[in-house]
C-alpha atoms as a PDB file:
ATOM      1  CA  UNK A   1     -16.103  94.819   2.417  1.00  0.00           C
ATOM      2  CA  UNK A   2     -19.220  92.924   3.056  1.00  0.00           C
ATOM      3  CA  UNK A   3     -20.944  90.616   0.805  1.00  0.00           C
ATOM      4  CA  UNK A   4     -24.399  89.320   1.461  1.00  0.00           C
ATOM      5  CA  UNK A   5     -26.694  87.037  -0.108  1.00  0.00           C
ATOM      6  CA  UNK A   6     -30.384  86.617   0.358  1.00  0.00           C
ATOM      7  CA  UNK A   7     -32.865  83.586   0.057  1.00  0.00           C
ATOM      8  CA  UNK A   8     -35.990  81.945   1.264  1.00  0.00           C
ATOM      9  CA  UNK A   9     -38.130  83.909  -1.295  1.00  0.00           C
ATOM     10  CA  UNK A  10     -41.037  83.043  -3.461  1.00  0.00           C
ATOM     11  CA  UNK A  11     -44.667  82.432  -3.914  1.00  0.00           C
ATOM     12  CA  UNK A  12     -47.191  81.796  -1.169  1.00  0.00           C
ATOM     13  CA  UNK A  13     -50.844  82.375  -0.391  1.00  0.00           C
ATOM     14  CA  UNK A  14     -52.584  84.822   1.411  1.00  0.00           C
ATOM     15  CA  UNK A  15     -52.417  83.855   4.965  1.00  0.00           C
ATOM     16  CA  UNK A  16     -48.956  82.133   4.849  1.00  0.00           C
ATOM     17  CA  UNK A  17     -45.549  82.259   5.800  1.00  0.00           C
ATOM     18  CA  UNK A  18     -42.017  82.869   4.561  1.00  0.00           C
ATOM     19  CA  UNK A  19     -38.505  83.067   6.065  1.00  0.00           C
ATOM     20  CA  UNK A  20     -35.786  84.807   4.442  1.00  0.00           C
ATOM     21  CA  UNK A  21     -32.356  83.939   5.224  1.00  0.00           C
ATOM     22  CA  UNK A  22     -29.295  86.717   4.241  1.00  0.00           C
ATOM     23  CA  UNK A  23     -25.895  85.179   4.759  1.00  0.00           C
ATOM     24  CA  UNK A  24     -23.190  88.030   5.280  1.00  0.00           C
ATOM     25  CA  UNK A  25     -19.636  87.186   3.986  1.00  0.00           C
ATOM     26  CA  UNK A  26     -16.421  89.109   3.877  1.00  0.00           C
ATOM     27  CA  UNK A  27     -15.261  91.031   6.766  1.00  0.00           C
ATOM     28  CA  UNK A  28     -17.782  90.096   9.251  1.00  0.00           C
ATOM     29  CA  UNK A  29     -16.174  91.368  12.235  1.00  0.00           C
ATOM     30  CA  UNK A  30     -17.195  95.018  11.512  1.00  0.00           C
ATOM     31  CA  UNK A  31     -21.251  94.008  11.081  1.00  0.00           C
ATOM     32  CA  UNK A  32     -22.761  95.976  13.543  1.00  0.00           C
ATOM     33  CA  UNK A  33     -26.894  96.707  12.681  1.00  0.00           C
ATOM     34  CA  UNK A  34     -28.435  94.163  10.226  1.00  0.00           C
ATOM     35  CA  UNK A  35     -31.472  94.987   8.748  1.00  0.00           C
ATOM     36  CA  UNK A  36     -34.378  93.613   5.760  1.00  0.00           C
ATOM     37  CA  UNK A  37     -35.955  96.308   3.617  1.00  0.00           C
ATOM     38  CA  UNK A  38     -38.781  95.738   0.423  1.00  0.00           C
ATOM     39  CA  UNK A  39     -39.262  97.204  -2.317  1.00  0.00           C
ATOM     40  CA  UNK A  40     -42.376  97.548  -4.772  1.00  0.00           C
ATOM     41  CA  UNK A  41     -42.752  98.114  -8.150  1.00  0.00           C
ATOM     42  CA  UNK A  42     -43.192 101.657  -8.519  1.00  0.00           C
ATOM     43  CA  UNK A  43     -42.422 102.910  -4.973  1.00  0.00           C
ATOM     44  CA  UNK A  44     -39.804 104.030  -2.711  1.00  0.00           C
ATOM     45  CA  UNK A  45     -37.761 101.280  -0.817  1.00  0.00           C
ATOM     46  CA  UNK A  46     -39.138 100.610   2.400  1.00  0.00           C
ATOM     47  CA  UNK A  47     -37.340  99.789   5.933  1.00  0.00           C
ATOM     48  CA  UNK A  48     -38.826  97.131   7.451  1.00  0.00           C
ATOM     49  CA  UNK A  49     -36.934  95.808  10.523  1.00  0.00           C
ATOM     50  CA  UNK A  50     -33.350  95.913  12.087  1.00  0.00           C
ATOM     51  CA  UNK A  51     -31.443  93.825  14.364  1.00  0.00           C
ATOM     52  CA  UNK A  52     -28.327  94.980  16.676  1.00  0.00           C
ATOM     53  CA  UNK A  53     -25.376  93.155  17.250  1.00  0.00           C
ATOM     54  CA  UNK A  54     -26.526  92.701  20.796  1.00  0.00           C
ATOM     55  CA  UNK A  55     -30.040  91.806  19.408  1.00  0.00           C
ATOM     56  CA  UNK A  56     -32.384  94.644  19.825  1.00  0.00           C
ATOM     57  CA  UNK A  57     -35.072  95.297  17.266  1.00  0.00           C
ATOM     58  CA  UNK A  58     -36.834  97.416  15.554  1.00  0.00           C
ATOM     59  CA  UNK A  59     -40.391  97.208  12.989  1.00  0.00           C
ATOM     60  CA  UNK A  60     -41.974  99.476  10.538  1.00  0.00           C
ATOM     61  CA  UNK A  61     -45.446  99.488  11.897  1.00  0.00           C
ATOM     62  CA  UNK A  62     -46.681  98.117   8.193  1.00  0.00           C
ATOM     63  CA  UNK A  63     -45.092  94.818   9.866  1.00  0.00           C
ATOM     64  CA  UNK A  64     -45.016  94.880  13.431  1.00  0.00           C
ATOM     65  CA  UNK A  65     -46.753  91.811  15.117  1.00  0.00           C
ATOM     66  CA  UNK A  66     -46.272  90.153  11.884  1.00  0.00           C
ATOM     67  CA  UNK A  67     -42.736  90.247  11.082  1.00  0.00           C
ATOM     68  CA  UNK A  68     -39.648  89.141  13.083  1.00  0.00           C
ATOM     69  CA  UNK A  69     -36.483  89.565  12.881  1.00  0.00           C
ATOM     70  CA  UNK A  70     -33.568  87.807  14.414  1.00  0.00           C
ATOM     71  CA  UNK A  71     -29.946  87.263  13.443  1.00  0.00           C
ATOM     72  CA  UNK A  72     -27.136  84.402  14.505  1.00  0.00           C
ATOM     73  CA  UNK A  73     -24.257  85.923  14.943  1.00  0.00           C
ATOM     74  CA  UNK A  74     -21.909  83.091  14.735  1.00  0.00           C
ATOM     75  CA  UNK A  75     -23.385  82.447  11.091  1.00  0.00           C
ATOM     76  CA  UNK A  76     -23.230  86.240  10.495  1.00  0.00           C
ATOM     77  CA  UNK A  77     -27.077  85.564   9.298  1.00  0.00           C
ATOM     78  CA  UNK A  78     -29.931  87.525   9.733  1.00  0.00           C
ATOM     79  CA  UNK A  79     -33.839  86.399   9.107  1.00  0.00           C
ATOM     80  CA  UNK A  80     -36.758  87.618   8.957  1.00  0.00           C
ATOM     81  CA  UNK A  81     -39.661  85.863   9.566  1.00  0.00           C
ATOM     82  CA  UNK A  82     -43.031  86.273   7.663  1.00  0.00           C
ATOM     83  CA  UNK A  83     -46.448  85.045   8.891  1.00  0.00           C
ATOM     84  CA  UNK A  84     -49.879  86.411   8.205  1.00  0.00           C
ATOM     85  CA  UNK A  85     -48.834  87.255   4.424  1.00  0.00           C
ATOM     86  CA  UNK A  86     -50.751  89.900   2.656  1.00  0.00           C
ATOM     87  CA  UNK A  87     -50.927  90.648  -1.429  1.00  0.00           C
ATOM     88  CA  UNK A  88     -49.193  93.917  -0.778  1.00  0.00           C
ATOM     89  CA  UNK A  89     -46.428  92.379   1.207  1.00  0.00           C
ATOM     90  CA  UNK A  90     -45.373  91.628  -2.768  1.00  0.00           C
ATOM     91  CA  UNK A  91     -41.928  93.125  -3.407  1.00  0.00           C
ATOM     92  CA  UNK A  92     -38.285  92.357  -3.637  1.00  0.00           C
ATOM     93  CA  UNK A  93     -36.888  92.091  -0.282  1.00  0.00           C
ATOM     94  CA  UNK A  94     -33.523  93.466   0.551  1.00  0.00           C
ATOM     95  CA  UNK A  95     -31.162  92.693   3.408  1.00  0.00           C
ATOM     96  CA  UNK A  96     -28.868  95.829   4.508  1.00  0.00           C
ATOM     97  CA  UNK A  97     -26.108  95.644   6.949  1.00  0.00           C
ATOM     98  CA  UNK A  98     -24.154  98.298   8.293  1.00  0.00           C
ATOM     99  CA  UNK A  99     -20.022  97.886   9.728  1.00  0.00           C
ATOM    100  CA  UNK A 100     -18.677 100.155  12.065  1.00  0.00           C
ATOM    101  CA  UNK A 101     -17.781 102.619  10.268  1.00  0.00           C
ATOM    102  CA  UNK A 102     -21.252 103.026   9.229  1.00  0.00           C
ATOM    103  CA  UNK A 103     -21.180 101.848   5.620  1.00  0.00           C
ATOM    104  CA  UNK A 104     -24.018 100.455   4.280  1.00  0.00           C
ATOM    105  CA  UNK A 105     -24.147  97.071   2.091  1.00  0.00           C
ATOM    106  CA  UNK A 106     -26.854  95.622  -0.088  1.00  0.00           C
ATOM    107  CA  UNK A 107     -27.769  92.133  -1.241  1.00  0.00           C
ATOM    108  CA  UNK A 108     -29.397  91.735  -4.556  1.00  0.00           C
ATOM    109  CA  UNK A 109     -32.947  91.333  -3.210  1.00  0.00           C
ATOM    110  CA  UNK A 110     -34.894  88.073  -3.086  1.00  0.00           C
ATOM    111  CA  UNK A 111     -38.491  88.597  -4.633  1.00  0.00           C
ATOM    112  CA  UNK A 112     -41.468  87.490  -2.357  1.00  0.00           C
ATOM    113  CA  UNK A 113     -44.937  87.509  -3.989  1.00  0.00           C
ATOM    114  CA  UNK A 114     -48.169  87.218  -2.425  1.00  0.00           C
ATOM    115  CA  UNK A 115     -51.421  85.874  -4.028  1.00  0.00           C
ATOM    116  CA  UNK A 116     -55.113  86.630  -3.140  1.00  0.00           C
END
């Protein structure tokens, strides 16, 4: 079992910046893709990046260029970075990690809202 716990969220202005932290707890060892996903009232959660263990990514274009991702491994944390902040960036933001048996595990969500 893996436990995770998000942070970092909040509000911010057009134009800014946020980092979210999710800190991944319980049996570590078998963490093998870590990933952040959003979700916004009303619609259908929403990949946004993921992160190997060996530290290749991948971005939803809705993000790429904005967004990064990165992970420490010897924290078993994974951020994502957040510049150039739009109003429909607003959602609660969700880190997912998967072990190698490719289960899936959820943190609560952190919510990040954007004003104009």
């Amino acid at each position: 079992q893996v436990q995770l716990v998000e942070s970092g969220g909040g509000l911010v202005q057009a134009g800014g910046s946020l980092r979210l932290s999710c800190a991944a707890s319980g049996s570590t060892f078998s963490i093998t893709t870590m990933g952040w996903y959003r979700q916004a009232p009303g619609k259908q959660r929403e990949l946004l990046a993921t992160i190997t263990r060996g530290g290749s990514t991948d971005y939803a274009s809705s993000v790429k260029g904005r967004f990064t991702i990165s992970r420490d491994n010897a924290k078993n944390t994974v951020y994502l970075q957040m510049n150039s902040l739009k109003p429909e960036d607003t959602a609660n933001y969700y880190c997912n990690v998967r072990d190698v048996r490719s289960m899936g595990y959820w943190g609560k969500g952190t919510l990040v809202t954007v004003s104009s």
